[in-house]
Protein backbone atom coordinates (compact mmCIF):
# COMPACT_ATOMS: atom_id res chain seq x y z
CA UNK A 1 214.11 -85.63 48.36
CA UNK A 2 212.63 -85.57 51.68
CA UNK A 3 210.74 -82.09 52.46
CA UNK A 4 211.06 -81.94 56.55
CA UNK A 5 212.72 -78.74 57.10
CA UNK A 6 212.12 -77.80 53.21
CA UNK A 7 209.74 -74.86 52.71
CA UNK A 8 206.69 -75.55 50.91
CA UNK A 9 206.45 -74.52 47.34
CA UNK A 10 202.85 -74.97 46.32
CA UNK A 11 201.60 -74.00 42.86
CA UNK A 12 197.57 -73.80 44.50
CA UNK A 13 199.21 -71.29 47.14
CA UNK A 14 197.12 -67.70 47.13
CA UNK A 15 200.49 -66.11 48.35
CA UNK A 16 202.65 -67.52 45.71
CA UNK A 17 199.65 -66.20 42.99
CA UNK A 18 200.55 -62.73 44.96
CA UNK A 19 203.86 -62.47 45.07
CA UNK A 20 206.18 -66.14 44.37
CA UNK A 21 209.32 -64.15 44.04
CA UNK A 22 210.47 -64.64 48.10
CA UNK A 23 209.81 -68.50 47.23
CA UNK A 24 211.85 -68.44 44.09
CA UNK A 25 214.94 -67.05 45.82
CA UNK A 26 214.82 -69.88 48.84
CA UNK A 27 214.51 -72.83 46.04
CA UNK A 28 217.50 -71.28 44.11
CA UNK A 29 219.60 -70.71 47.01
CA UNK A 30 218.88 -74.34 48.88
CA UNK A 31 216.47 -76.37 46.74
CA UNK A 32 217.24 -75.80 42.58
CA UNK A 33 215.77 -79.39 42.19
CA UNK A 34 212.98 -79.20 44.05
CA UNK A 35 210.04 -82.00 44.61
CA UNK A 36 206.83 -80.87 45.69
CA UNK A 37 204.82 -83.69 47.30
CA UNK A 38 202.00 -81.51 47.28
CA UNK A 39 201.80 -81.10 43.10
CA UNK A 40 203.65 -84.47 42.07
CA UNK A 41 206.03 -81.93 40.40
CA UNK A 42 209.59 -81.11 39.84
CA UNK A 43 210.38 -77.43 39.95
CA UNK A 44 213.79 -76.22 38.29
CA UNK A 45 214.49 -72.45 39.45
CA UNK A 46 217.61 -71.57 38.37
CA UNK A 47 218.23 -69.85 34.90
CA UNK A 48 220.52 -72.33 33.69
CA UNK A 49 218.79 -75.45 34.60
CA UNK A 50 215.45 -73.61 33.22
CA UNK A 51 216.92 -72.69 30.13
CA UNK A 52 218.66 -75.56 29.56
CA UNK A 53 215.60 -77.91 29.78
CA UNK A 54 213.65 -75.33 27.80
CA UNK A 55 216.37 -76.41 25.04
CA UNK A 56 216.37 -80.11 25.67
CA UNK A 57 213.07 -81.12 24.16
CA UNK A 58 214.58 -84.63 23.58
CA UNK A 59 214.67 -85.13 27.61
CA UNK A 60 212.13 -82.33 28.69
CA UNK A 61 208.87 -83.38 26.17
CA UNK A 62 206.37 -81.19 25.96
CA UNK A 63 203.84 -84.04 24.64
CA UNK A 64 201.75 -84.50 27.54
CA UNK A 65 201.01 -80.90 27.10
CA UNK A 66 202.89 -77.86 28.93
CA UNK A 67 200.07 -76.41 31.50
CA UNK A 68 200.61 -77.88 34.95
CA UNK A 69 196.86 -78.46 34.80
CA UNK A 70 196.04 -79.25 30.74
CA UNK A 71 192.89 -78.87 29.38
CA UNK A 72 191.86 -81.59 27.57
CA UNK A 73 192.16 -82.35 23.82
CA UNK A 74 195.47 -79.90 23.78
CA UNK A 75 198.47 -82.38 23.84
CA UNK A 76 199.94 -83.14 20.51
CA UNK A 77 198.02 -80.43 18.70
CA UNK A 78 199.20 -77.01 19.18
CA UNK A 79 202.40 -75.80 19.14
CA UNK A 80 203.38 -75.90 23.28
CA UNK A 81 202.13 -79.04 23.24
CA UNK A 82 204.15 -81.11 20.38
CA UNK A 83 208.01 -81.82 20.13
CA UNK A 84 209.87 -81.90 17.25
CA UNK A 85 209.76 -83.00 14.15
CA UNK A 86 206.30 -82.74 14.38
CA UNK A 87 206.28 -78.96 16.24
CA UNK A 88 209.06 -78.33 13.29
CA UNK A 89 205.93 -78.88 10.79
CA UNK A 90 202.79 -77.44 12.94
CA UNK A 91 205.54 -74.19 13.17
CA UNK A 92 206.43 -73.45 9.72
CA UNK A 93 202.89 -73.84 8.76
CA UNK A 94 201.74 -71.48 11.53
CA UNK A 95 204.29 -69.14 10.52
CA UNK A 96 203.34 -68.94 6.96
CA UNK A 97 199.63 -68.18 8.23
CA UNK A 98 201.09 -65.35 10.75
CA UNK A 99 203.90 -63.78 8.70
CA UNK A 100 201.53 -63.26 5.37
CA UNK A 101 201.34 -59.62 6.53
CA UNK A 102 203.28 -56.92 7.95
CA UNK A 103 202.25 -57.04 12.04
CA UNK A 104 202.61 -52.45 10.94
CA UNK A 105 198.80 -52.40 10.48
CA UNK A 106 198.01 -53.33 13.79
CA UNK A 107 200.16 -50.37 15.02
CA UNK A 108 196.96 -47.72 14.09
CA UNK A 109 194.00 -50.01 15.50
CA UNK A 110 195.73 -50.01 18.60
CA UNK A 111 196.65 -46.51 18.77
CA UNK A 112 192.71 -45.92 18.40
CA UNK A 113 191.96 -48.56 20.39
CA UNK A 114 193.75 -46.78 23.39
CA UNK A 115 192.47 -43.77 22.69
CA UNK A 116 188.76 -45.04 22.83
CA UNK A 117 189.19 -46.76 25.99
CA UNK A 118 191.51 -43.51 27.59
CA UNK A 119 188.64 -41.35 26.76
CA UNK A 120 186.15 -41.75 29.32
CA UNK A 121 189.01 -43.03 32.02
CA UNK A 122 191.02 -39.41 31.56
CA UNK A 123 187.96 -37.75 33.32
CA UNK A 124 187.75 -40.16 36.39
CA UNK A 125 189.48 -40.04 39.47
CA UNK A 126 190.17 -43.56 39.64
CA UNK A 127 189.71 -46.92 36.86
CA UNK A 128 190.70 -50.03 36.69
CA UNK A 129 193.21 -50.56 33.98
CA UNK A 130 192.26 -53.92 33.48
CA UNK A 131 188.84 -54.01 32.56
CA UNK A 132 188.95 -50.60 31.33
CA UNK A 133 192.38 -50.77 29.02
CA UNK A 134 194.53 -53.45 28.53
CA UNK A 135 192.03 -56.22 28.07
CA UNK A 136 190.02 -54.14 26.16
CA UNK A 137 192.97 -53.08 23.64
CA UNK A 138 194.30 -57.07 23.70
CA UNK A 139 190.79 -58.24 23.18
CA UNK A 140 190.03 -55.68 20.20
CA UNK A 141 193.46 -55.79 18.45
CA UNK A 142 193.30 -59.80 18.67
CA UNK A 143 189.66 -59.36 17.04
CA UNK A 144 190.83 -57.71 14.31
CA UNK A 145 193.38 -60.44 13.38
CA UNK A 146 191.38 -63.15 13.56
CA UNK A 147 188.09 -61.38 11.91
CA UNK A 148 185.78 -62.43 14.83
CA UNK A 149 182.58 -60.31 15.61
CA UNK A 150 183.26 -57.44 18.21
CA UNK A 151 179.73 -58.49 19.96
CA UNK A 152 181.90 -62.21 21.22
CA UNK A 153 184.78 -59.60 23.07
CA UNK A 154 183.04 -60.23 26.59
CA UNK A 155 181.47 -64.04 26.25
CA UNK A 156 185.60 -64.63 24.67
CA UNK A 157 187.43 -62.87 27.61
CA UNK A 158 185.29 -65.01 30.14
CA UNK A 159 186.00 -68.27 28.60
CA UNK A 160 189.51 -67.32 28.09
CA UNK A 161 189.64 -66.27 32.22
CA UNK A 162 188.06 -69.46 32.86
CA UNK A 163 190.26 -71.72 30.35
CA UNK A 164 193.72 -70.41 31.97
CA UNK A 165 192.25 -70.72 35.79
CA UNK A 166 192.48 -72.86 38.69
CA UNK A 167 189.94 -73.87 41.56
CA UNK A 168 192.36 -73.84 44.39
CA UNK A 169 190.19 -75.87 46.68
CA UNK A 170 190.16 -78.56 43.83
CA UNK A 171 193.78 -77.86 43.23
CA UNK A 172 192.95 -77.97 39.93
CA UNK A 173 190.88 -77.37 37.30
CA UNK A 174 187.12 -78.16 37.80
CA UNK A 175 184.32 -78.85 35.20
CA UNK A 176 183.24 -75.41 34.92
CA UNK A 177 187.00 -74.68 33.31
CA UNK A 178 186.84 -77.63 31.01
CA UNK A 179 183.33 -76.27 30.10
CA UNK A 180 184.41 -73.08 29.17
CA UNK A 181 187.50 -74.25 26.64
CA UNK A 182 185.31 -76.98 25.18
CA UNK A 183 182.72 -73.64 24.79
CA UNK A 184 185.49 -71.41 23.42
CA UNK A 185 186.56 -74.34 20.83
CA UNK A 186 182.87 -74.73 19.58
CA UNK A 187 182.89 -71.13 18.99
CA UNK A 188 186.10 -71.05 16.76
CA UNK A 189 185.08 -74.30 14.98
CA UNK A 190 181.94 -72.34 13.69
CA UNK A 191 184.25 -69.86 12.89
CA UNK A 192 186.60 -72.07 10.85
CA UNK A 193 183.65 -73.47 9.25
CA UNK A 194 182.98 -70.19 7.74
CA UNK A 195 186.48 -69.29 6.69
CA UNK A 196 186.13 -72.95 4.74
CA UNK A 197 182.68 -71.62 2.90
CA UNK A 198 184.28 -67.84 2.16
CA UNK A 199 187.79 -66.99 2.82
CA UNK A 200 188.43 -63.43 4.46
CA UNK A 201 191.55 -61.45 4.82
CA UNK A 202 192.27 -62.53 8.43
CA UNK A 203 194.45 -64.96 10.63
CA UNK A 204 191.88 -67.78 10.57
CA UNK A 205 191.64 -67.59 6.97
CA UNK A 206 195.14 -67.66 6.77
CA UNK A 207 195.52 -70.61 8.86
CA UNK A 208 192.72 -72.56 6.87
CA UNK A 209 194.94 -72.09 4.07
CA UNK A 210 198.48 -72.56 5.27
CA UNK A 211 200.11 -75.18 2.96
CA UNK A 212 203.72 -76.21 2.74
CA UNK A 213 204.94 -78.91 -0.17
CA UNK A 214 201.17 -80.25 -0.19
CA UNK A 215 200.92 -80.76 3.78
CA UNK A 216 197.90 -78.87 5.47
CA UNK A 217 196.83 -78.04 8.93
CA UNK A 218 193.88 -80.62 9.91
CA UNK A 219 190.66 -78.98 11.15
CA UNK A 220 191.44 -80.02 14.88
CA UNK A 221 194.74 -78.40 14.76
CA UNK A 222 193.23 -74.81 13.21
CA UNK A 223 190.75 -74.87 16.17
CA UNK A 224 193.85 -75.25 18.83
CA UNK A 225 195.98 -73.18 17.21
CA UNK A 226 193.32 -70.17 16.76
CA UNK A 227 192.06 -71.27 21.07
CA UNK A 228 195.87 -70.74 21.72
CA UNK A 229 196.04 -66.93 20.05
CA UNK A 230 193.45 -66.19 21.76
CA UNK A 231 194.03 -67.30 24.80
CA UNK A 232 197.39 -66.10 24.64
CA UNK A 233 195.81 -62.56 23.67
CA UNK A 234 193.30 -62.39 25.86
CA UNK A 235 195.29 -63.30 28.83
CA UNK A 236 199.04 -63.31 28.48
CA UNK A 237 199.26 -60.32 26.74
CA UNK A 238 196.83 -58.74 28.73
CA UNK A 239 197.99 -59.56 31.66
CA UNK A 240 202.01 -58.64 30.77
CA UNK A 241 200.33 -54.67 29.77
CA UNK A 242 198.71 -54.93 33.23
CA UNK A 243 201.99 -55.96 35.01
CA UNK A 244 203.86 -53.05 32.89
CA UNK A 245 201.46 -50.57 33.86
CA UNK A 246 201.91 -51.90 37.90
CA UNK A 247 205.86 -52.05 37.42
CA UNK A 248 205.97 -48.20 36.45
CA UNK A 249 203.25 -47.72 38.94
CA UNK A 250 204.95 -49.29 41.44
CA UNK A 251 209.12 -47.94 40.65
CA UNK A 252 208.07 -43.83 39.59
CA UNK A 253 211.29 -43.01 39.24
CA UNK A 254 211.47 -45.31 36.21
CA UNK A 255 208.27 -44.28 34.67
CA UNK A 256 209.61 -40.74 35.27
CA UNK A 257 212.63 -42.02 33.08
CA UNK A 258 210.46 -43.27 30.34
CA UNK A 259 208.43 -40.45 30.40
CA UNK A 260 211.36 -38.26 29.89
CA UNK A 261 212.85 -40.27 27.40
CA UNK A 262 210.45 -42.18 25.14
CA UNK A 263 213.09 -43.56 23.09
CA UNK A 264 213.37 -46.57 26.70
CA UNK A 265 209.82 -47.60 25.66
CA UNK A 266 211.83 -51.28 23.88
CA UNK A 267 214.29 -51.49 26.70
CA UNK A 268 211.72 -50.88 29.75
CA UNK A 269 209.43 -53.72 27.84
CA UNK A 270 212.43 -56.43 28.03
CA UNK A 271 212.59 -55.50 31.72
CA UNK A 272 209.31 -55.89 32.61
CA UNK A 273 209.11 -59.12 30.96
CA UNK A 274 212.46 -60.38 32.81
CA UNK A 275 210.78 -58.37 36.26
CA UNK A 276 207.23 -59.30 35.93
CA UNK A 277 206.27 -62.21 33.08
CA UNK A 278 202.65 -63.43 33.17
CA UNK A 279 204.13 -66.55 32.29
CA UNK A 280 205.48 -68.19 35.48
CA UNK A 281 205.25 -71.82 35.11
CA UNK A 282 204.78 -74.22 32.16
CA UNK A 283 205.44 -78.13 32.32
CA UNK A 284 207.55 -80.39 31.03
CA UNK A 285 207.50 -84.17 31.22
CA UNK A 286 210.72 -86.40 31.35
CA UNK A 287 211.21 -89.03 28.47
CA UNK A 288 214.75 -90.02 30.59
CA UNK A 289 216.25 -90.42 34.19
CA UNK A 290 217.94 -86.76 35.13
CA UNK A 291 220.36 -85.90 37.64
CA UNK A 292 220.91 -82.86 38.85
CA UNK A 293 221.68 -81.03 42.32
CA UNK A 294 222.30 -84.02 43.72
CA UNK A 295 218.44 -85.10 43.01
CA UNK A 296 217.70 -88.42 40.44
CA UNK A 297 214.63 -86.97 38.76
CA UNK A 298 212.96 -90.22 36.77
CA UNK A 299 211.60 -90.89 33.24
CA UNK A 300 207.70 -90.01 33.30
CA UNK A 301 207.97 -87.15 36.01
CA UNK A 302 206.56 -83.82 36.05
CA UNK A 303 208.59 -80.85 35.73
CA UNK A 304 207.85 -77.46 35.99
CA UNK A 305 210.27 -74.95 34.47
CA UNK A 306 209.75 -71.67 36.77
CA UNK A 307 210.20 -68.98 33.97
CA UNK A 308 209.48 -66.23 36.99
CA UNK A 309 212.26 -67.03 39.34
CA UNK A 310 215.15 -67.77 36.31
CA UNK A 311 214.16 -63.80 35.43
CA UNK A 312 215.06 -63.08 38.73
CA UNK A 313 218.20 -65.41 39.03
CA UNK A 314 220.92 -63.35 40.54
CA UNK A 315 223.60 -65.48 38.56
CA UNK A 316 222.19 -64.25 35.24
CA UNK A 317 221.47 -60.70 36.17
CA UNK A 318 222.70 -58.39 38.48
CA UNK A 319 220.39 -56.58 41.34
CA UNK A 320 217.53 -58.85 39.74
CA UNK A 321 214.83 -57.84 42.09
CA UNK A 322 215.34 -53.99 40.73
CA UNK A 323 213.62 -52.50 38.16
CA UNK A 324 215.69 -50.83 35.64
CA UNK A 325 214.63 -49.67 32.67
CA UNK A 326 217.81 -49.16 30.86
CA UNK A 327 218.97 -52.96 31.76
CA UNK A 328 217.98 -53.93 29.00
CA UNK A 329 218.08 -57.68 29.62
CA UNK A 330 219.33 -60.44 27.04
CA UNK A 331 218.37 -63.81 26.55
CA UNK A 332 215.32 -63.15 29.38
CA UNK A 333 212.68 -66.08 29.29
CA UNK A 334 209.75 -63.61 29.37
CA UNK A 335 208.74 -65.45 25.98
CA UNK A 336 210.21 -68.64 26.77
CA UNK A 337 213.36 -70.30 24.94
CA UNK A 338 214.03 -73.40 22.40
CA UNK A 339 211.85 -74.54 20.16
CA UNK A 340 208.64 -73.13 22.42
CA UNK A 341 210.03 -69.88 22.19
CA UNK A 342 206.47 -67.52 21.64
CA UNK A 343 205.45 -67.10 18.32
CA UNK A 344 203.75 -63.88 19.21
CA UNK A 345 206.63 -61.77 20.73
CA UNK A 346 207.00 -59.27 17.84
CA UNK A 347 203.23 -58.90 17.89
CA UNK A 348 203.03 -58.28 21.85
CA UNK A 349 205.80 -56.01 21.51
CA UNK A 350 204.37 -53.78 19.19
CA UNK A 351 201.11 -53.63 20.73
CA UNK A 352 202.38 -53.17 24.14
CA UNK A 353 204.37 -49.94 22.77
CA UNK A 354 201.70 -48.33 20.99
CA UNK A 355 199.01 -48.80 23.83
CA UNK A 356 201.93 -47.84 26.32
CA UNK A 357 203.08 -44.67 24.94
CA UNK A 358 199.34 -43.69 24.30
CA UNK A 359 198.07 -44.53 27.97
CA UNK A 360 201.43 -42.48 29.50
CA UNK A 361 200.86 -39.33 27.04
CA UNK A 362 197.11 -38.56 28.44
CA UNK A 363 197.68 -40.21 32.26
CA UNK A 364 201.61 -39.96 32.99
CA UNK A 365 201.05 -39.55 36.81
CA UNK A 366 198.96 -42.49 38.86
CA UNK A 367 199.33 -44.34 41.91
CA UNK A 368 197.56 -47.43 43.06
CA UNK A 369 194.09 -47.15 44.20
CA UNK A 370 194.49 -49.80 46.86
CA UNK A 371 197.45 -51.66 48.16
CA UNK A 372 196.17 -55.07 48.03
CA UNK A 373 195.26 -56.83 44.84
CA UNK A 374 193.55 -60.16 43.64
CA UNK A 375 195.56 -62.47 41.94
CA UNK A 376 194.22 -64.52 39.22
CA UNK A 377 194.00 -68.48 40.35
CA UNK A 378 196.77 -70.41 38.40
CA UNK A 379 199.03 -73.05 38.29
CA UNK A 380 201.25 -71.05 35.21
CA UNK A 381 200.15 -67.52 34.80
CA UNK A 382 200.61 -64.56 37.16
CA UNK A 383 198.05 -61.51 36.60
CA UNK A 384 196.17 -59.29 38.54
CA UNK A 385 192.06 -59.89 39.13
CA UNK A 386 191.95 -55.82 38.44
CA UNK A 387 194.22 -52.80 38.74
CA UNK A 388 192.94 -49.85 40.09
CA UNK A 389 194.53 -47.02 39.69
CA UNK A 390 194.10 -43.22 40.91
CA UNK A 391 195.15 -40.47 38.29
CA UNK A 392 197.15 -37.93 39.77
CA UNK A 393 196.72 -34.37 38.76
């Protein structure tokens, strides 16, 4: 493809961190096979092609890792980052570890956890409901799981930040990134380490002893997998509670709706994660030649499946750029699709609707406290720096 009169699509763009969704629509109008000279990448827009690919690990491998910009040590031991049959095995043993108990006890922690953190914010004027809720309620709930000591929630959330970011003047990541996941990884392997000298009744423990028909997770692939949960915790899940709280902020009429009928909480969740996902971008590699839109995409090319712009595809839902509470979207890729599909989603759900409903019962009327916000610097995710809001009385 030759770019002269195409629009540029970069992923290092500050505006696209802001607000990608104008972009989006022009590539799946004009461009839904779209080469960026600028990131070596393919970028598929269009819900079909997106969740088509997402389906096809056979052509769309996921080996070379799936973050535009992947940390290193990753590919070929987590579960993003493996194709089948071998992601078929690190899954089931994963999901033995994570389905041992009933994700219903984390429903109380993370009522109290919201009540905590709402205490103090109920008496301000204004508070940022990043730093002050949804990171802390991720952060502690995600603690609990894993049994990791509450004193590691700040030196964690900073690695975590760190891990997941981008240095857009490096387009890319720079050694102070790769510092802090080789950091975070040292941290969990002392944890593991533990867990292997006296068991406890959490997720790492759990994962230590996964075993199916004899076959056991090695000690490289319980340090990933535990660095994924929490980086998916800390951030993703996070950061989709953050973009929930702006969505309702942002359409009042709809949090009016909620508020008046509780029983949306489920369907306005679905929409936000079709509206608003965190996760915008992750990366495929080709293992074949591909043609499609009248582009010949080759074997070893990038490709980025844009998650964020096939939510919005008008072709798969109507009036996609309104919110609507009561859409209640199917088959949205908020938690991806195929064999990556999130293994977390009932778990972010749940924890998302508890800290939800608790945050609208004591502050059900706020506005934004500015109109510009910071974007977090990424290739793949989409969150807001901070969030402040002003209560309204």
């Amino acid at each position: 493809m030759t770019n002269m009169a195409v629009p540029v699509f970069d992923l290092y763009s500050p505006q696209i961190d802001a607000n990608p969704f104008p972009f989006y629509a022009e590539l799946r109008d004009r461009y839904p096979c779209y080469w960026s000279d600028r990131n070596g990448t393919w970028i598929l827009s269009r819900y079909e092609d997106v969740a088509r690919a997402a389906q096809d690990w056979g052509t769309y491998s996921s080996i070379e890792g799936n973050m535009i910009d992947e940390l290193p040590g990753r590919a070929g031991a987590t579960l993003g980052t493996t194709d089948p049959p071998r992601h078929d095995r690190l899954r089931a043993l994963v999901q033995s570890a994570f389905g041992r108990k009933s994700l219903e006890y984390l429903g109380e922690p993370t009522r109290a956890l919201a009540a905590a953190a709402l205490e103090p914010m109920v008496a301000q004027e204004e508070f940022d409901f990043v730093s002050d809720f949804s990171s802390r309620i991720t952060v502690g709930v995600l603690f609990r799981m894993l049994g990791l000591p509450e004193r590691d929630h700040l030196m964690i959330r900073r690695k975590v930040i760190l891990s997941v970011s981008t240095d857009k003047s490096a387009r890319g990541r720079t050694a102070v990134h790769t510092a802090a996941f080789k950091e975070l990884g040292d941290f969990i392997s002392e944890e593991v380490a533990a867990r292997r000298t006296e068991l406890r009744d959490d997720l790492i423990s759990a994962l230590v002893e996964a075993e199916i028909d004899g076959d056991k997770l090695s000690e490289r692939e319980v340090v990933l997998t535990t660095a994924t949960f929490i980086m998916a915790g800390v951030e993703s899940l996070s950061s989709f509670m953050s973009l929930f709280a702006l969505n309702l902020c942002d359409y009042p009429g709809e949090r009016h709706k909620l508020l008046a009928g509780p029983g949306l909480m489920a369907s306005a969740i679905e929409e936000s994660l079709r509206f608003n996902t965190s996760a915008q971008r992750f990366k495929r590699v080709l293992t074949r030649d591909v043609e499609l839109h009248g582009e010949r995409m080759r074997a070893g090319d990038k490709v980025a499946l844009a998650y964020g712009s096939a939510n919005r595809d008008e072709r798969k839902f109507p009036d996609p750029d309104v919110y609507d509470i009561e859409r209640n979207p199917r088959a949205h890729l908020g938690f991806g699709a195929g064999p990556h599909f999130c293994l977390g989603t009932n778990m972010a759900r749940l924890v998302t609707s508890e800290a939800m409903r608790t945050f609208l019962e004591h502050v059900p009327h706020y506005e934004r406290a500015q109109p510009q916000l910071e974007w977090m610097s990424s290739s793949n995710f989409r969150s807001p720096v901070a969030l402040p809001f002003r209560v309204l009385r």
